[in-house]
Protein backbone atom coordinates (compact mmCIF):
# COMPACT_ATOMS: atom_id res chain seq x y z
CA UNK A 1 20.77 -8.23 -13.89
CA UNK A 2 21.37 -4.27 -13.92
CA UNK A 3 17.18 -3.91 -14.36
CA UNK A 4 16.57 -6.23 -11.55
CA UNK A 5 18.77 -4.58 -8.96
CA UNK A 6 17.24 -1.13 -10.59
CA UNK A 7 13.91 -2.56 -9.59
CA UNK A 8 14.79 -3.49 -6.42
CA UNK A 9 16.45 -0.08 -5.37
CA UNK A 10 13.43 1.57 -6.82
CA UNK A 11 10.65 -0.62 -4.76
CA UNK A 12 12.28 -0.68 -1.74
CA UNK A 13 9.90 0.79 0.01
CA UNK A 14 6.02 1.13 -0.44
CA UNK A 15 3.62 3.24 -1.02
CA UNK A 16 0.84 4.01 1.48
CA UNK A 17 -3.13 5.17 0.14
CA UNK A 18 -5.05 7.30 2.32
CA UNK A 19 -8.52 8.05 1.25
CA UNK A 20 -8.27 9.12 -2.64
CA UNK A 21 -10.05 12.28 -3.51
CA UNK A 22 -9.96 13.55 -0.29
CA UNK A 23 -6.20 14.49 0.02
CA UNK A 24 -7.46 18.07 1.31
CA UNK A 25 -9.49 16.74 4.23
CA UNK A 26 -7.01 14.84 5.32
CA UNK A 27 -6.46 17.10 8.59
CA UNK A 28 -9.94 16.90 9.90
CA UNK A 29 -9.48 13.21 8.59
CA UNK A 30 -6.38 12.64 11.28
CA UNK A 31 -8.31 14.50 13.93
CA UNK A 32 -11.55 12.33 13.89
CA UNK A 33 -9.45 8.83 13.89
CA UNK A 34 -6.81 10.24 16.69
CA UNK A 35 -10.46 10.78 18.55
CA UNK A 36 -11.19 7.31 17.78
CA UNK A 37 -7.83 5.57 18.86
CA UNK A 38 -8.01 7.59 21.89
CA UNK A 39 -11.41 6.15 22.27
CA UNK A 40 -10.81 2.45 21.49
CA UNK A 41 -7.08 2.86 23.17
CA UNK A 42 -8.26 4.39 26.95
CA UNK A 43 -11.40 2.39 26.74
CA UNK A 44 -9.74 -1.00 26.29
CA UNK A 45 -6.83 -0.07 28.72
CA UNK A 46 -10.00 0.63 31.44
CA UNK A 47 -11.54 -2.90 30.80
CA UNK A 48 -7.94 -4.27 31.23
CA UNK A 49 -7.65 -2.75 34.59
CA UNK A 50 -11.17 -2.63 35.79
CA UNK A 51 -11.59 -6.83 35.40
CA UNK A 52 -7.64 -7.23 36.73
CA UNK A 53 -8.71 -4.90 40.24
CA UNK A 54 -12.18 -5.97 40.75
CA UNK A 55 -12.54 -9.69 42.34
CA UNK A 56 -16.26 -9.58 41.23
CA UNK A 57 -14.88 -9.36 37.72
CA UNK A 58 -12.82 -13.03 38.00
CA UNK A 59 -15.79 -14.30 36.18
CA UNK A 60 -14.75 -16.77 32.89
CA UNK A 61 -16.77 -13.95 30.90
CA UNK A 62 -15.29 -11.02 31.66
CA UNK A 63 -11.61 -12.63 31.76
CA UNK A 64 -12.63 -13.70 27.90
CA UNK A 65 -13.64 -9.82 27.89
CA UNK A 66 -10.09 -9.04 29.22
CA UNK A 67 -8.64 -10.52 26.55
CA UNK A 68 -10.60 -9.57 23.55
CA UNK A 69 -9.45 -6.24 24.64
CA UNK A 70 -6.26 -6.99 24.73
CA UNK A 71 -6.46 -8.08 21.03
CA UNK A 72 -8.67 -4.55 20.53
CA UNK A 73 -5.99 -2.81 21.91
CA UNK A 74 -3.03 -4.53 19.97
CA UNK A 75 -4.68 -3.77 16.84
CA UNK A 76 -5.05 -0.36 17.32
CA UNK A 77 -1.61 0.04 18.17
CA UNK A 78 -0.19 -2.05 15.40
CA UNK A 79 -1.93 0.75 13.15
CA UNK A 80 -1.46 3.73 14.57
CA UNK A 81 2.28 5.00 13.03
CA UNK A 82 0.88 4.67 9.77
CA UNK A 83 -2.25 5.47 9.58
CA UNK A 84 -1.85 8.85 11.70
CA UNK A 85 1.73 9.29 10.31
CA UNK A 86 0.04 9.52 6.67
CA UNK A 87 -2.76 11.57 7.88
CA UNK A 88 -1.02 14.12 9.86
CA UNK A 89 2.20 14.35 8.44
CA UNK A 90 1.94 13.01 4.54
CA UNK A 91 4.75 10.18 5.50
CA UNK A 92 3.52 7.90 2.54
CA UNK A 93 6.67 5.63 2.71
CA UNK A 94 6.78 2.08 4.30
CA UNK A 95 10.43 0.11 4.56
CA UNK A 96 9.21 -3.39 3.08
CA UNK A 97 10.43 -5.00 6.35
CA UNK A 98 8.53 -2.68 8.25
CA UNK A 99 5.22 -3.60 6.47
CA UNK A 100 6.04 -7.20 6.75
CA UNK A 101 6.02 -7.06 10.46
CA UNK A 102 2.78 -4.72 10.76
CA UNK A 103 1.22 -7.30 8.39
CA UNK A 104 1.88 -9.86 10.82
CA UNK A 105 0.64 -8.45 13.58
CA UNK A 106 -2.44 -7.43 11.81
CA UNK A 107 -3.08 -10.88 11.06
CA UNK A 108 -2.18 -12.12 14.16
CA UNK A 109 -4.47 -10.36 16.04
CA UNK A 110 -6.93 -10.48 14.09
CA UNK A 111 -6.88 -14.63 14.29
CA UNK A 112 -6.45 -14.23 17.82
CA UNK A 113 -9.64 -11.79 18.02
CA UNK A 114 -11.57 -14.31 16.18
CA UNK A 115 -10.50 -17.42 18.16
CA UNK A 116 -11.41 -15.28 21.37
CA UNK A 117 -15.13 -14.77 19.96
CA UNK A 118 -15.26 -18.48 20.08
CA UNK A 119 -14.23 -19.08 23.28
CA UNK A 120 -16.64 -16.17 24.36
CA UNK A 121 -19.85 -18.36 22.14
CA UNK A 122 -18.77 -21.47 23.91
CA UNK A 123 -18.64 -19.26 27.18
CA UNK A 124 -22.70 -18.41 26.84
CA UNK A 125 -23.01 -21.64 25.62
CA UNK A 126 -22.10 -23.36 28.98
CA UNK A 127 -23.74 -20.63 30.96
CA UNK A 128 -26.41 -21.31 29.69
CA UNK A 129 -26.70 -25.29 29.03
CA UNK A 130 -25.34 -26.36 32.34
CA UNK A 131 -25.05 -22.81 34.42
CA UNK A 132 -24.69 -25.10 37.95
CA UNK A 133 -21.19 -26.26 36.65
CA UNK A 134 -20.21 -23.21 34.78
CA UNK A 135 -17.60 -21.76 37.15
CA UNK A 136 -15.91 -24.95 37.64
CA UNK A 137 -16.06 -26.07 34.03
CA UNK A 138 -14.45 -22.51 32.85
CA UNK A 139 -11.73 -22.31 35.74
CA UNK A 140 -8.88 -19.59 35.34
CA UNK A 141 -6.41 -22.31 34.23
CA UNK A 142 -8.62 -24.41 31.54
CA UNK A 143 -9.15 -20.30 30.34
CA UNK A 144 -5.89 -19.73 30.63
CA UNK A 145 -4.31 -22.88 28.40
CA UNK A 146 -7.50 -22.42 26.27
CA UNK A 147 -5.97 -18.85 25.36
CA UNK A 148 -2.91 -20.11 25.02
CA UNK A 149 -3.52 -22.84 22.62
CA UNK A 150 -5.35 -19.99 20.24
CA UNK A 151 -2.40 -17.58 20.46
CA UNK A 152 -0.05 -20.28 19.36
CA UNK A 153 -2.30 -21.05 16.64
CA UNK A 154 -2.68 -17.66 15.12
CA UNK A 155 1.48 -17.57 15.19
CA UNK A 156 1.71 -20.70 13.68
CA UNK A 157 -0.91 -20.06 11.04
CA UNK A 158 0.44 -15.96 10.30
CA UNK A 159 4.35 -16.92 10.52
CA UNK A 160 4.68 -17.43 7.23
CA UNK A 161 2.45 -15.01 5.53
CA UNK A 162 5.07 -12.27 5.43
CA UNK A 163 8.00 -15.47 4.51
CA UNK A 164 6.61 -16.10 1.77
CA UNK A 165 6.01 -12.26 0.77
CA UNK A 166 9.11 -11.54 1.28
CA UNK A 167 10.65 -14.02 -1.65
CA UNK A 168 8.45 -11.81 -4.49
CA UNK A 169 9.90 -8.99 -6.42
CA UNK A 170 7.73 -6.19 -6.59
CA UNK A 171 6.58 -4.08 -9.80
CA UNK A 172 4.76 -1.89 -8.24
CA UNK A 173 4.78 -0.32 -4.81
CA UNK A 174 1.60 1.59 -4.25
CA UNK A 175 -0.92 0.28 -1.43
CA UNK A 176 -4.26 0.51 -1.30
CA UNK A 177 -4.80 1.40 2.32
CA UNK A 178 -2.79 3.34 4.51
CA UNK A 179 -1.44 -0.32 6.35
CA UNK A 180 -0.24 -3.84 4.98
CA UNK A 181 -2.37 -6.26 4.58
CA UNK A 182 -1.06 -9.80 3.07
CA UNK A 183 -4.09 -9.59 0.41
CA UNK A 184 -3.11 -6.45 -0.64
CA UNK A 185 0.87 -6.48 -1.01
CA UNK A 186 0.44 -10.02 -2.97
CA UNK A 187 -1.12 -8.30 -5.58
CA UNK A 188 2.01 -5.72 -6.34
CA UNK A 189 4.69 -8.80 -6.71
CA UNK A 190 5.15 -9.20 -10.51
CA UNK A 191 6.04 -13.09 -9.26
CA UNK A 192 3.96 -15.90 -9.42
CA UNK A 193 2.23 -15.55 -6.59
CA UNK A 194 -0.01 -18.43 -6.23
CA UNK A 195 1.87 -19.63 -2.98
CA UNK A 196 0.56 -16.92 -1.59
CA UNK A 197 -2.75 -17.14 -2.55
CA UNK A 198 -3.55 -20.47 -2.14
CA UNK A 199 -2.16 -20.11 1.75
CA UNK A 200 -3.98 -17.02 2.31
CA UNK A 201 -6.76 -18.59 1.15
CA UNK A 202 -5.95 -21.56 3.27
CA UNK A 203 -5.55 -18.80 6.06
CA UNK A 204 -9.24 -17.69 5.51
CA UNK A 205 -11.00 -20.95 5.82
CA UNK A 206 -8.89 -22.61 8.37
CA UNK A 207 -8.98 -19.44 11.50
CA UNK A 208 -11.99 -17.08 10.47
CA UNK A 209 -14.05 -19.38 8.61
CA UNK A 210 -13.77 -22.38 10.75
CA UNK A 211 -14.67 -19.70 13.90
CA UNK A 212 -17.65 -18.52 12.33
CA UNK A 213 -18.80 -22.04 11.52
CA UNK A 214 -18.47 -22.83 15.30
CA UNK A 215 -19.96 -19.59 16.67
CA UNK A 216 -23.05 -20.16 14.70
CA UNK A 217 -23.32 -23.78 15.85
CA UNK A 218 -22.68 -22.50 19.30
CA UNK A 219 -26.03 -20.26 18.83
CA UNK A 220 -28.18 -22.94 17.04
CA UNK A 221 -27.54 -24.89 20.19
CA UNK A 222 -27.85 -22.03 22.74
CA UNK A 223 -31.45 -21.32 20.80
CA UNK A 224 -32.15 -25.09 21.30
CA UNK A 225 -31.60 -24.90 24.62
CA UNK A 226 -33.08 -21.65 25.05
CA UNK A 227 -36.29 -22.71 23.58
CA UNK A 228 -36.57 -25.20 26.02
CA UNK A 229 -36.69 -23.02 28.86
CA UNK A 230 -40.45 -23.08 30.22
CA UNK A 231 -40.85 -19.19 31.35
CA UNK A 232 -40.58 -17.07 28.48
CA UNK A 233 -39.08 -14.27 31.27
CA UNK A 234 -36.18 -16.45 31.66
CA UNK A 235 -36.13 -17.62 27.81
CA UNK A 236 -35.30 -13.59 27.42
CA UNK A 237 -33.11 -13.40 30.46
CA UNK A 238 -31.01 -15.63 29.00
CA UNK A 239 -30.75 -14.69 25.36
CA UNK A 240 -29.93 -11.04 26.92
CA UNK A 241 -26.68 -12.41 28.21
CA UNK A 242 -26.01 -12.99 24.60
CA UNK A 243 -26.59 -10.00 23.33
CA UNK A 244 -23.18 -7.87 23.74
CA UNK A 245 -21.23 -11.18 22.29
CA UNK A 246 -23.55 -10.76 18.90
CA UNK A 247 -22.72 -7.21 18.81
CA UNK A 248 -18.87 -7.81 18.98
CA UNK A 249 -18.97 -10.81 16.19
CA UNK A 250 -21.17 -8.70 13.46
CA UNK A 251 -18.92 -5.77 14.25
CA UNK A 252 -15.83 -7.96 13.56
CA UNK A 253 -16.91 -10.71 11.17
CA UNK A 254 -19.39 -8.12 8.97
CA UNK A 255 -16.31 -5.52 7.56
CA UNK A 256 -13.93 -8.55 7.67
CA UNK A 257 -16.07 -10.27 5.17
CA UNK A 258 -16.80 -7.32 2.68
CA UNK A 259 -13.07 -6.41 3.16
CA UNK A 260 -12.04 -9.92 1.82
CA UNK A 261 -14.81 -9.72 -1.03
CA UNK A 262 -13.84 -6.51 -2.07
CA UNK A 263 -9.73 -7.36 -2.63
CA UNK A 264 -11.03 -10.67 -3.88
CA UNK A 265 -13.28 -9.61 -6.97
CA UNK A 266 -14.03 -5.56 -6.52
CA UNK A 267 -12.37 -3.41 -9.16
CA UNK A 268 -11.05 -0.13 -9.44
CA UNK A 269 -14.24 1.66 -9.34
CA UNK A 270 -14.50 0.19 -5.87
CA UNK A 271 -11.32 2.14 -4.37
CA UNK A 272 -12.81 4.62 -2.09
CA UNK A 273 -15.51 2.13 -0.72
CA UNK A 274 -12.55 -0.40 -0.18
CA UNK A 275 -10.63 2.17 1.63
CA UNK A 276 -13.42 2.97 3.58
CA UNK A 277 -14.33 -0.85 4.60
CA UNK A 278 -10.66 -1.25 5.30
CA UNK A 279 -10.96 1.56 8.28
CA UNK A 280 -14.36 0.16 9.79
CA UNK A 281 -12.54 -3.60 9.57
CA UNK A 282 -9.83 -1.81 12.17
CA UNK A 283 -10.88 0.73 13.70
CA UNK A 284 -14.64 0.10 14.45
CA UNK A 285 -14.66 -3.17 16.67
CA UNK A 286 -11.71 -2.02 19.19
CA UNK A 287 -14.39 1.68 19.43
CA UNK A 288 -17.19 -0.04 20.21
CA UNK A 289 -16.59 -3.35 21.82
CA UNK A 290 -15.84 -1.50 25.02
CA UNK A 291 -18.59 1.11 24.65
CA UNK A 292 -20.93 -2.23 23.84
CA UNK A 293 -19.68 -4.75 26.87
CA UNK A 294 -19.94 -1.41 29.39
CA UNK A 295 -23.17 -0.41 28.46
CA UNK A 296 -25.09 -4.14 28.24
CA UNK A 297 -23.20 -5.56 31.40
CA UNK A 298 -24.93 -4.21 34.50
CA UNK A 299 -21.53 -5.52 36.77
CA UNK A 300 -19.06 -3.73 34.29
CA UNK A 301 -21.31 -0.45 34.10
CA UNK A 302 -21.69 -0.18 37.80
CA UNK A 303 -17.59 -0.26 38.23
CA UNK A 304 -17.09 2.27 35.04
CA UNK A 305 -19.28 4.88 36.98
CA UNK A 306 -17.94 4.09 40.80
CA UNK A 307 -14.77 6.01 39.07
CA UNK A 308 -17.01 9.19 38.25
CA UNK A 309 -19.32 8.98 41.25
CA UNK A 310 -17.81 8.02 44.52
């Protein structure tokens, strides 16, 4: 009994991993991602409040812009205290409750993001099948419940991830990022923790795998529709419209995938590239989706420089 509460005083916190080997950069290190979160923080923020003050922004694609930021913008600051607070200031310890909750959120938003990627491939979808009832089909309310119903689901579904965590006793305590993830504090319990794995696999296949299946339907049928189009001017209008969507699922679904590959079979050898995947998987889509929807849509770039150029 003594050795059990010993182990349970001793791992009462854990351990956060910056990026190893590189302990020395780690200034410049905290300088380039405060840059970034700055970035990803103002330019999200910007969309926010450029689509809420702008009527010619009520459009069902840029309120399913709105809230992909707000998921963008969530994540980054779900992350921030401990990846900067490692960075700048060497604060490697995490209260276990503490990295619980980040955990959640991580995993919350990161269901939401990809159940708002949907909603925007169904939103090109109908633009594009039946553009005549498009704005009456995708009215603020049906957007508004749709968004709802997804939100619900990604609490529901990432409730009990951190429950079930939280019944484990812990061996070790050192992370392998510099933030909880539910794949990566599982593998520290010296419990069974099958439970755990079998629901975060469950996790996987029912939010982000599902999603994916349905985006790429979405685009076999957009292309089948596309294709049908008699000017080829218009075939490539179209599939333009597309075009910033694409951008925001490879940036999200492409480091999401290698991220789960590399916790799933990568070994230690792999550490440094699965500390760098780890940073693209968070920090890279809430940088560029902004920088990516500003720069493709014509609407959204013209109000962006109206606050430069009066």
């Amino acid at each position: 009994m003594s050795a059990v509460n010993d182990t349970q005083l001793q791992f009462a916190v854990f351990l956060l991993t910056g990026i190893p080997g590189h302990e020395q950069a780690h200034l410049w290190i905290a300088i380039s991602f405060s840059i970034m979160y700055a970035i990803s923080i103002v330019g999200n923020a910007a969309i926010i409040f450029f689509i809420k003050t702008d009527p010619s922004l009520h459009e069902p694609m840029y309120i399913f812009l709105s809230m992909l930021a707000v998921t963008d913008l969530g994540l980054s600051i779900s992350t921030i205290p401990t990846i900067l607070g490692l960075f700048l200031f060497n604060s490697r310890e995490i209260n276990m409750d503490a990295c619980f909750a980040q955990l959640f959120f991580i995993h919350l938003l990161s269901i939401t993001e990809s159940s708002v990627l949907l909603l925007m491939a169904f939103d090109r979808f109908i633009a594009i099948f039946n553009p005549l009832r498009y704005a009456s089909f995708l009215s603020p309310p049906r957007i508004a419940k749709m968004g709802l119903v997804f939100v619900v689901r990604g609490l529901v579904i990432a409730f009990p991830l951190p429950l079930l965590l939280k019944q484990y006793q812990y061996c070790r305590n050192v992370l392998s990022h510099c933030y909880c993830l539910n794949q990566d504090v599982m593998k520290l319990a010296c419990s069974d923790i099958r439970a755990s794995s079998i629901y975060g696999m469950f996790v996987a296949i029912s939010t982000v795998g599902l999603d994916a299946l349905l985006i790429f339907l979405s685009y076999v049928m957009i292309l089948k529709t596309v294709l049908g189009i008699a000017s080829r001017m218009e075939c490539l209008r179209a599939l333009n419209t597309c075009v910033s969507h694409l951008c925001a699922v490879m940036l999200y679904y492409t480091p999401m995938l290698g991220l789960s590959v590399l916790h799933r079979f990568g070994n230690s050898s792999s550490h440094l590239l699965q500390s760098f995947v780890g940073y693209v998987y968070l920090m890279i889509p809430p940088l560029m989706n902004p920088i990516v929807y500003s720069v493709k849509s014509k609407h959204l770039r013209v109000r962006v420089i109206r606050v430069f150029i009066k």
